[in-house]
Protein backbone atom coordinates (compact mmCIF):
# COMPACT_ATOMS: atom_id res chain seq x y z
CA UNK A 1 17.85 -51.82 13.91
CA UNK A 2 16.45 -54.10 17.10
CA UNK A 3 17.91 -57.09 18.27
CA UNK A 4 14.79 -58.95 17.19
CA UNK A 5 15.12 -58.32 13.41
CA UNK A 6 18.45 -59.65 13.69
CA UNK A 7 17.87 -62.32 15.15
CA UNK A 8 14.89 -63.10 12.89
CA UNK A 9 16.78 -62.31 9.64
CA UNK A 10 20.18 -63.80 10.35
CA UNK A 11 19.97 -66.38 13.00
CA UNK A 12 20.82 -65.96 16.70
CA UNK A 13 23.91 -62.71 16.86
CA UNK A 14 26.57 -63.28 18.96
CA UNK A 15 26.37 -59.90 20.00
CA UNK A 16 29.91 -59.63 21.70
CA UNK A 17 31.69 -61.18 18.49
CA UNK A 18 29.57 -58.22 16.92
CA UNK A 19 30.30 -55.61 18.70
CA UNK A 20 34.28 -56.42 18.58
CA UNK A 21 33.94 -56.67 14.58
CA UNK A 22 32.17 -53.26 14.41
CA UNK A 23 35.21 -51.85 16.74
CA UNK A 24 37.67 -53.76 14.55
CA UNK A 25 36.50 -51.93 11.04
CA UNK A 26 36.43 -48.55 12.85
CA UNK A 27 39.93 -48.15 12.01
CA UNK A 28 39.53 -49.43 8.47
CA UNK A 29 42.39 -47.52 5.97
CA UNK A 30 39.95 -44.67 4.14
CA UNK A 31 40.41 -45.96 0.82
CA UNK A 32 38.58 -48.67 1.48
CA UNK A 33 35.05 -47.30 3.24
CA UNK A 34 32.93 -46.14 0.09
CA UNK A 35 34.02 -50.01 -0.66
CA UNK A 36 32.69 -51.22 2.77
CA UNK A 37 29.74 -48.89 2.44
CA UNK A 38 29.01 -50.54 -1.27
CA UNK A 39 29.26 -53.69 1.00
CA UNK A 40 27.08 -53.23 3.82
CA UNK A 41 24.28 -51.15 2.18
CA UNK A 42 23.74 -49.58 5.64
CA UNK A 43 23.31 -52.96 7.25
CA UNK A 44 26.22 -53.36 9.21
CA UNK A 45 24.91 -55.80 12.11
CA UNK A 46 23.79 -58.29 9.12
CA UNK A 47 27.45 -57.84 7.06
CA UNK A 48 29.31 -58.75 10.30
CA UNK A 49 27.27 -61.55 11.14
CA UNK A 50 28.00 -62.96 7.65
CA UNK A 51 31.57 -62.95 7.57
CA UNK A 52 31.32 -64.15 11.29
CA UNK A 53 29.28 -67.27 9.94
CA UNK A 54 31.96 -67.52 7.47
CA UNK A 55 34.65 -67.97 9.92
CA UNK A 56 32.82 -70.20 12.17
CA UNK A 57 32.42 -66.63 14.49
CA UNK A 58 35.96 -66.31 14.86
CA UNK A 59 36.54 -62.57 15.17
CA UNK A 60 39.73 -61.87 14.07
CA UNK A 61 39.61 -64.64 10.84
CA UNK A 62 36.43 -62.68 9.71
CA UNK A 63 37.73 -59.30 10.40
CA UNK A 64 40.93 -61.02 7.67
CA UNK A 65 38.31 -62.02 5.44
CA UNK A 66 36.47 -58.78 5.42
CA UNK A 67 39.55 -56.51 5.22
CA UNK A 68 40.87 -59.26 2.16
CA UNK A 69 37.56 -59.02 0.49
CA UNK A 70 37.44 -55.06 -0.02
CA UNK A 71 41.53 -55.21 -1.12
CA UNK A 72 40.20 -57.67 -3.92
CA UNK A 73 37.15 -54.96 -4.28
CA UNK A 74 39.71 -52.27 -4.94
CA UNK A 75 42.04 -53.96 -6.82
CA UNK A 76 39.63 -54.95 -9.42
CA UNK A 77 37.71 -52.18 -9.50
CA UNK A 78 34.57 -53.95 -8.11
CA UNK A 79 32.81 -50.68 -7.20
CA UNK A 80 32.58 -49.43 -10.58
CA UNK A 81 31.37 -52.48 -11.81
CA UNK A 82 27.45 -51.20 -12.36
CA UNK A 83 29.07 -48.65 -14.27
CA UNK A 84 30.22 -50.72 -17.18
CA UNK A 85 27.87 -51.91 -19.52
CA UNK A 86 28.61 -55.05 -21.40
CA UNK A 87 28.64 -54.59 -24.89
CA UNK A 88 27.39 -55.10 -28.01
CA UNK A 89 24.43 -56.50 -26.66
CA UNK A 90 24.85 -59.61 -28.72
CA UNK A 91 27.61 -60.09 -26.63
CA UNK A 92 25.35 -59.67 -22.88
CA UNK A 93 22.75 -61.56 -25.31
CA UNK A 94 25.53 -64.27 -25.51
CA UNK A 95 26.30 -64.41 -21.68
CA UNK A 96 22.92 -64.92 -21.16
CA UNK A 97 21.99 -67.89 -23.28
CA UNK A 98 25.38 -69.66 -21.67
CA UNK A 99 24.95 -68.83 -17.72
CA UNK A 100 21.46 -69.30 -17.22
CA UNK A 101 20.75 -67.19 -14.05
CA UNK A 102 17.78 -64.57 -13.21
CA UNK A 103 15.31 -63.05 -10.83
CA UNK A 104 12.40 -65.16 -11.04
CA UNK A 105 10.05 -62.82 -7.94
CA UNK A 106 10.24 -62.80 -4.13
CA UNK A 107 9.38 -65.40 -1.59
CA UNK A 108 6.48 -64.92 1.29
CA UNK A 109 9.24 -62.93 3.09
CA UNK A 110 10.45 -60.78 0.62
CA UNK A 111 13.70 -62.07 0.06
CA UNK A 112 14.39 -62.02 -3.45
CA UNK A 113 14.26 -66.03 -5.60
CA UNK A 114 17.40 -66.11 -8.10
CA UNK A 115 16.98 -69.13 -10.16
CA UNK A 116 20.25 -70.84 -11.68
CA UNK A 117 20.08 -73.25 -14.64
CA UNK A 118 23.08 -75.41 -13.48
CA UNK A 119 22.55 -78.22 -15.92
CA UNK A 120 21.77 -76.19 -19.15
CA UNK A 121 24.57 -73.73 -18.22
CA UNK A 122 27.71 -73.72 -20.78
CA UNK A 123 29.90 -70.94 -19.73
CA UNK A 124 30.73 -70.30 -23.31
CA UNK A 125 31.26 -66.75 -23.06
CA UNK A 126 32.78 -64.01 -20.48
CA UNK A 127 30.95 -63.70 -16.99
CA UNK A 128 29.16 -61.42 -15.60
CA UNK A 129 28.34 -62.92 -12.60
CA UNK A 130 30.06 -60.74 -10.01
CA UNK A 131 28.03 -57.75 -11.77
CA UNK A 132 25.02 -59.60 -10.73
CA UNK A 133 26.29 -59.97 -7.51
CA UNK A 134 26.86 -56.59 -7.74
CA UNK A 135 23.24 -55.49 -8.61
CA UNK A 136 21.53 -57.55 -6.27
CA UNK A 137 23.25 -56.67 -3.25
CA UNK A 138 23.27 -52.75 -3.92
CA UNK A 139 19.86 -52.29 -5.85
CA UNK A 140 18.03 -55.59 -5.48
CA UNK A 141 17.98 -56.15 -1.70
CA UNK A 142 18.26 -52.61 -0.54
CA UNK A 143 14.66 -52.12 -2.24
CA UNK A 144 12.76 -55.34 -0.89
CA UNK A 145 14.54 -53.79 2.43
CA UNK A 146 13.00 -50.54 2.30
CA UNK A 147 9.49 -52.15 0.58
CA UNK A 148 9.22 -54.82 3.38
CA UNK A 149 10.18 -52.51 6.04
CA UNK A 150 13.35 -54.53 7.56
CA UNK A 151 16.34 -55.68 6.90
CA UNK A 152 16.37 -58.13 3.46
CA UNK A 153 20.11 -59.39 3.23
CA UNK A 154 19.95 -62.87 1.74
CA UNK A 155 18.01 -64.52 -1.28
CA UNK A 156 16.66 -67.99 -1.86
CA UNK A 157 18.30 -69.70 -4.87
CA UNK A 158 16.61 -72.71 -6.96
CA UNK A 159 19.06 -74.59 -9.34
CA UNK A 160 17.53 -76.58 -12.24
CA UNK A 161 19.62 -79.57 -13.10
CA UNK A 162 18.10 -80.24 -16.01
CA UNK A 163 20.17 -81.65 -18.78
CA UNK A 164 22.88 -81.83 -16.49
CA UNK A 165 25.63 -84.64 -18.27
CA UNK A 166 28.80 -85.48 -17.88
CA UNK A 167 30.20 -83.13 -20.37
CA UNK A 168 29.53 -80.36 -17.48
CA UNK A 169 33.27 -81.48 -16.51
CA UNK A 170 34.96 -79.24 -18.54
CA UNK A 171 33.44 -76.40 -16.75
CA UNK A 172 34.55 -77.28 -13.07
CA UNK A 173 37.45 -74.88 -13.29
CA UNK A 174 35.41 -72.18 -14.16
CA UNK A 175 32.35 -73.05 -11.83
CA UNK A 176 35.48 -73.24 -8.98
CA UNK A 177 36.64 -69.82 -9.49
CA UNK A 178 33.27 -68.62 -9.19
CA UNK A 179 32.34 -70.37 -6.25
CA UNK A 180 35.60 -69.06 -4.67
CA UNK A 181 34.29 -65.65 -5.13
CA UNK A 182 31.25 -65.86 -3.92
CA UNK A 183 32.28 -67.71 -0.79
CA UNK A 184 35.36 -65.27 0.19
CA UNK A 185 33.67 -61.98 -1.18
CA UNK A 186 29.66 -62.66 -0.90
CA UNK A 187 29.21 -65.26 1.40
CA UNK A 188 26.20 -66.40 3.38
CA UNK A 189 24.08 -64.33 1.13
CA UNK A 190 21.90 -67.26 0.37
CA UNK A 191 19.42 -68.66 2.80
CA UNK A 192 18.23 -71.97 0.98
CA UNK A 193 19.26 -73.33 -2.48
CA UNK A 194 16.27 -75.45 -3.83
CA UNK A 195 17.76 -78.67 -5.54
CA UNK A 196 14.91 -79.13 -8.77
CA UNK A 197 14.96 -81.49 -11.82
CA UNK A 198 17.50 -83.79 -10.19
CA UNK A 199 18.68 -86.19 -12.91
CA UNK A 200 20.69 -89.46 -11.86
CA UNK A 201 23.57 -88.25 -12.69
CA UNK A 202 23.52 -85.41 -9.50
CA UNK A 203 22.24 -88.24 -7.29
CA UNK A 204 24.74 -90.37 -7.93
CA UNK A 205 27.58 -87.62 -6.76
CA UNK A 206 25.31 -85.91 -4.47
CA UNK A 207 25.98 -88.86 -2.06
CA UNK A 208 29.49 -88.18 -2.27
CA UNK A 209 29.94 -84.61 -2.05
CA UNK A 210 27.01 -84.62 1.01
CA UNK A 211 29.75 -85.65 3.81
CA UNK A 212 32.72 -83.35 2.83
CA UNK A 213 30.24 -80.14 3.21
CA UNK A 214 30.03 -78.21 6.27
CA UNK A 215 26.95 -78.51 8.67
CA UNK A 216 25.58 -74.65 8.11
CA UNK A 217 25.72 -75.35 4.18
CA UNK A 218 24.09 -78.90 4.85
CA UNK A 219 21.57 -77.42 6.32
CA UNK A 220 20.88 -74.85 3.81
CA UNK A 221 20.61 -77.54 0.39
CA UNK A 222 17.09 -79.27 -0.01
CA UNK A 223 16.28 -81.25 -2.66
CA UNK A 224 13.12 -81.45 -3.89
CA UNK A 225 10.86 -83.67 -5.76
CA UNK A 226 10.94 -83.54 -9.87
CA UNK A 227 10.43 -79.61 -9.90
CA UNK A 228 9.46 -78.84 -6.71
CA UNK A 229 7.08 -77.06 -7.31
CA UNK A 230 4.56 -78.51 -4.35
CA UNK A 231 7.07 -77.22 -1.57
CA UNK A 232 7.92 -74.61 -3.29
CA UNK A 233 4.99 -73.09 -3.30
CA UNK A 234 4.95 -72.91 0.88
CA UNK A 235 7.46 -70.71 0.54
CA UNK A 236 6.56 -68.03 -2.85
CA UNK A 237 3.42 -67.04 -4.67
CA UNK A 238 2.82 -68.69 -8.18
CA UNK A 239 3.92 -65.91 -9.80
CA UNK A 240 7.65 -66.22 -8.35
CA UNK A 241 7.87 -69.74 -9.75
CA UNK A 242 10.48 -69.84 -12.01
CA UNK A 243 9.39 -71.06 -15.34
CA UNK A 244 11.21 -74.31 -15.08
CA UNK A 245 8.88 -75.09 -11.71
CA UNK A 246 5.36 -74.22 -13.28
CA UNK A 247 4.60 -76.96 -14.93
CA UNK A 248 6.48 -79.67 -16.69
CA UNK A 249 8.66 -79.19 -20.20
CA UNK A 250 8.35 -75.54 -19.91
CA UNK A 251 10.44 -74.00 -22.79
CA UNK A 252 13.02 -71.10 -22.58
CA UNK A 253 11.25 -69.18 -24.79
CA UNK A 254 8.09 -69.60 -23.35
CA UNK A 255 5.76 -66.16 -22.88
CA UNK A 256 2.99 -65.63 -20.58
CA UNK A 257 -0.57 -64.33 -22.47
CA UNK A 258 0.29 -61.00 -21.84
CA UNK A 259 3.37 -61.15 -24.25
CA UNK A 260 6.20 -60.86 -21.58
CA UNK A 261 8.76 -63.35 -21.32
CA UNK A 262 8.38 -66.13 -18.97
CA UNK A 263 11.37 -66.99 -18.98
CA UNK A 264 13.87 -64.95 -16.44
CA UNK A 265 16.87 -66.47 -18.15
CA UNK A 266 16.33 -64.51 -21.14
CA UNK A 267 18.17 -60.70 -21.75
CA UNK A 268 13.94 -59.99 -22.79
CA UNK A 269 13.02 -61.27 -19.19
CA UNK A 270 12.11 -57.92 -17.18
CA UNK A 271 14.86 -58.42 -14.80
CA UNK A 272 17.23 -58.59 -17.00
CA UNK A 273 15.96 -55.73 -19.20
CA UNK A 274 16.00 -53.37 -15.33
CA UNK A 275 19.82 -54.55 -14.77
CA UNK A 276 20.94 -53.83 -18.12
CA UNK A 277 19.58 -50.23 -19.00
CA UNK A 278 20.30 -49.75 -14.98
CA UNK A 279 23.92 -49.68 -15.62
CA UNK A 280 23.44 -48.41 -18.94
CA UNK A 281 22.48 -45.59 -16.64
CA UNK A 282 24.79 -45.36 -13.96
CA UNK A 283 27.66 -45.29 -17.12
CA UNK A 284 26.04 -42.23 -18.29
CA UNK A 285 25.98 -40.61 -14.86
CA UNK A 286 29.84 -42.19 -14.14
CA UNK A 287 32.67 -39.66 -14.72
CA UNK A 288 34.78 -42.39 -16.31
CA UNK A 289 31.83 -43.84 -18.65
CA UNK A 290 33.36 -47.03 -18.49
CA UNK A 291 32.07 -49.78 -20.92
CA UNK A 292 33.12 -53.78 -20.72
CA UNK A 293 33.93 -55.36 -24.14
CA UNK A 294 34.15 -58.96 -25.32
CA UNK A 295 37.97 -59.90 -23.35
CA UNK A 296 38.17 -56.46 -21.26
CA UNK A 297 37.02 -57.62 -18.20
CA UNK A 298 39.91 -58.73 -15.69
CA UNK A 299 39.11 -59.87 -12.24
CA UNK A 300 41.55 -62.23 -10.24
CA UNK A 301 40.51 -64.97 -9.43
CA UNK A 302 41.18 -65.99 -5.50
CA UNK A 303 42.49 -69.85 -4.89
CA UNK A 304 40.19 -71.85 -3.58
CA UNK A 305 39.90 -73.31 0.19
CA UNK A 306 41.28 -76.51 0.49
CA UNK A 307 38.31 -77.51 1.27
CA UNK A 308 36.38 -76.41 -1.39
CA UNK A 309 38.92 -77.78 -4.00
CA UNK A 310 38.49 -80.60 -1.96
CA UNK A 311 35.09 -81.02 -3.12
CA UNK A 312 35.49 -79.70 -6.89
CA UNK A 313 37.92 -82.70 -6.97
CA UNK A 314 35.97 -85.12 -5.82
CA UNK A 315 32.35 -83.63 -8.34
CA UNK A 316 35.20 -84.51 -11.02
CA UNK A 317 36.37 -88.13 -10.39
CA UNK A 318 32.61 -89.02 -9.46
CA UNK A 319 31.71 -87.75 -13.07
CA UNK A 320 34.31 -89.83 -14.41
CA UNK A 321 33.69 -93.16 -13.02
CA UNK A 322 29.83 -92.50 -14.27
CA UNK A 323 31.38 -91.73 -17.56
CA UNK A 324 33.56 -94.98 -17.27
CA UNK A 325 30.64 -96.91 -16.10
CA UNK A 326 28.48 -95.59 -19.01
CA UNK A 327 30.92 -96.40 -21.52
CA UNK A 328 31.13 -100.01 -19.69
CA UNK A 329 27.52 -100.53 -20.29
């Protein structure tokens, strides 16, 4: 790939940090390569540069993270993990309706828009959010790749905060683990999160949290007007709107004229009807035939970066005080 596409898609490279990453993994332990090739997708310039950005482009701290993240991979069986279909349904039916997450379309640029309804989100029921990971790094962005003709390696994500309260407390642990995977095993795969349907409530801690996060995530966070839908729209076609953006008091259940389901929350959204018979499809074709029922899925959870917990701690004794403060008024 040229210098210029890399540059374009992930920033200005550091070419010599690169270059002593790519010598680094040459000698990584056999066992784990199909793992690092499930990783890298054949875009090994952009995975480097990632975990360099992670590690503030220190070499040998990303080359650690890197080496960590594919022990985790094969420990818990991460590569398999399009080979295991969730079932019953009702029970992927039941993930769904508590984390609120789906591919809404593709910005200007191809990169792929992954809304996330943070406020409506319950976390009720088991997660499959690292197989989502899982599908959008090795089918999602591969294809806009090849479609768009150049490397595709990060998405644009748009969290709704609607109906965002205070009872969202008792799901910081979990939203902490999560976010601890995503930043040690799949980080800088985002290249903007759109802030939408702020409520006073994420103001009110969004002031606090603001100066304990680093500068390159800073710069990444915008928060938009009511739902955004006016900038927005610079960015992605109408049709990649998430439902929650398109107009105001859209419903989850809403469908378009044509019958299909607006809403890209929803197992009956498109997307998620591609993911699910995908690895439906993969199980079939997998030698093990694998299938993930209600309490069978085990993945460790890393601890989180000071830093991060940091942070968690501090979303948690802001939403107290407005709770205290509420109950004061």
């Amino acid at each position: 790939m040229s210098s210029k596409i890399c540059k374009r898609e992930m920033g200005i490279v550091n070419e010599e940090a690169v270059k002593q990453f790519r010598t680094l993994m040459e000698d990584v332990d056999d066992s784990l390569k199909d793992s690092f090739l499930n990783v890298h997708q054949g875009y090994q310039t952009e995975t480097f540069v990632r975990f360099l950005k992670a590690r503030e482009w220190n070499v040998q701290k990303a080359h650690r993270m890197l080496l960590d993240s594919l022990q985790w991979r094969k420990q818990n069986e991460i590569d398999k993990m399009l080979t295991k279909p969730i079932i019953p349904v009702d029970l992927y039916r039941a993930i769904r309706d508590t984390q609120l997450v789906g591919l809404s379309g593709y910005s200007k640029e191809g990169r792929p828009v992954i809304a996330v309804g943070v406020g409506l989100s319950t976390y009720d029921k088991a997660s499959s959010h690292i197989q989502m990971n899982e599908y959008r790094d090795r089918v999602i962005l591969p294809s806009a790749s090849k479609k768009f003709g150049r490397p595709i390696c990060t998405c644009l994500k748009i969290l709704d905060m609607t109906g965002l309260k205070l009872s969202a407390l008792s799901h910081i642990k979990l939203m902490t683990a999560i976010t601890t995977i995503d930043d040690l095993n799949f980080p800088e795969k985002t290249e903007t999160y759109y802030i939408v349907n702020a409520p006073y409530i994420f103001s009110a801690c969004w002031k606090t949290i603001k100066p304990l996060l680093q500068e390159r995530t800073k710069r990444k966070i915008q928060v938009l007007k009511g739902c955004g839908r006016e900038e927005l729209l610079k960015v992605m076609d109408y049709e990649s709107l998430p439902h929650f953006c398109k107009r105001e008091g859209s419903g989850s259940g809403r469908q378009t004229p044509n019958g299909t389901v607006e809403n890209c929350f929803s197992l009956d959204h498109s997307f998620h009807q591609e993911l699910y018979n995908f690895v439906k499809e993969q199980a079939m074709l997998s030698e093990s035939n694998a299938l993930i029922k209600e309490g069978s899925l085990h993945v460790k959870f890393p601890e989180p970066a000071p830093e991060d917990s940091k942070i968690f701690e501090t979303i948690e004794s802001e939403f107290q005080k407005l709770g205290g403060n509420h109950k004061a008024v």
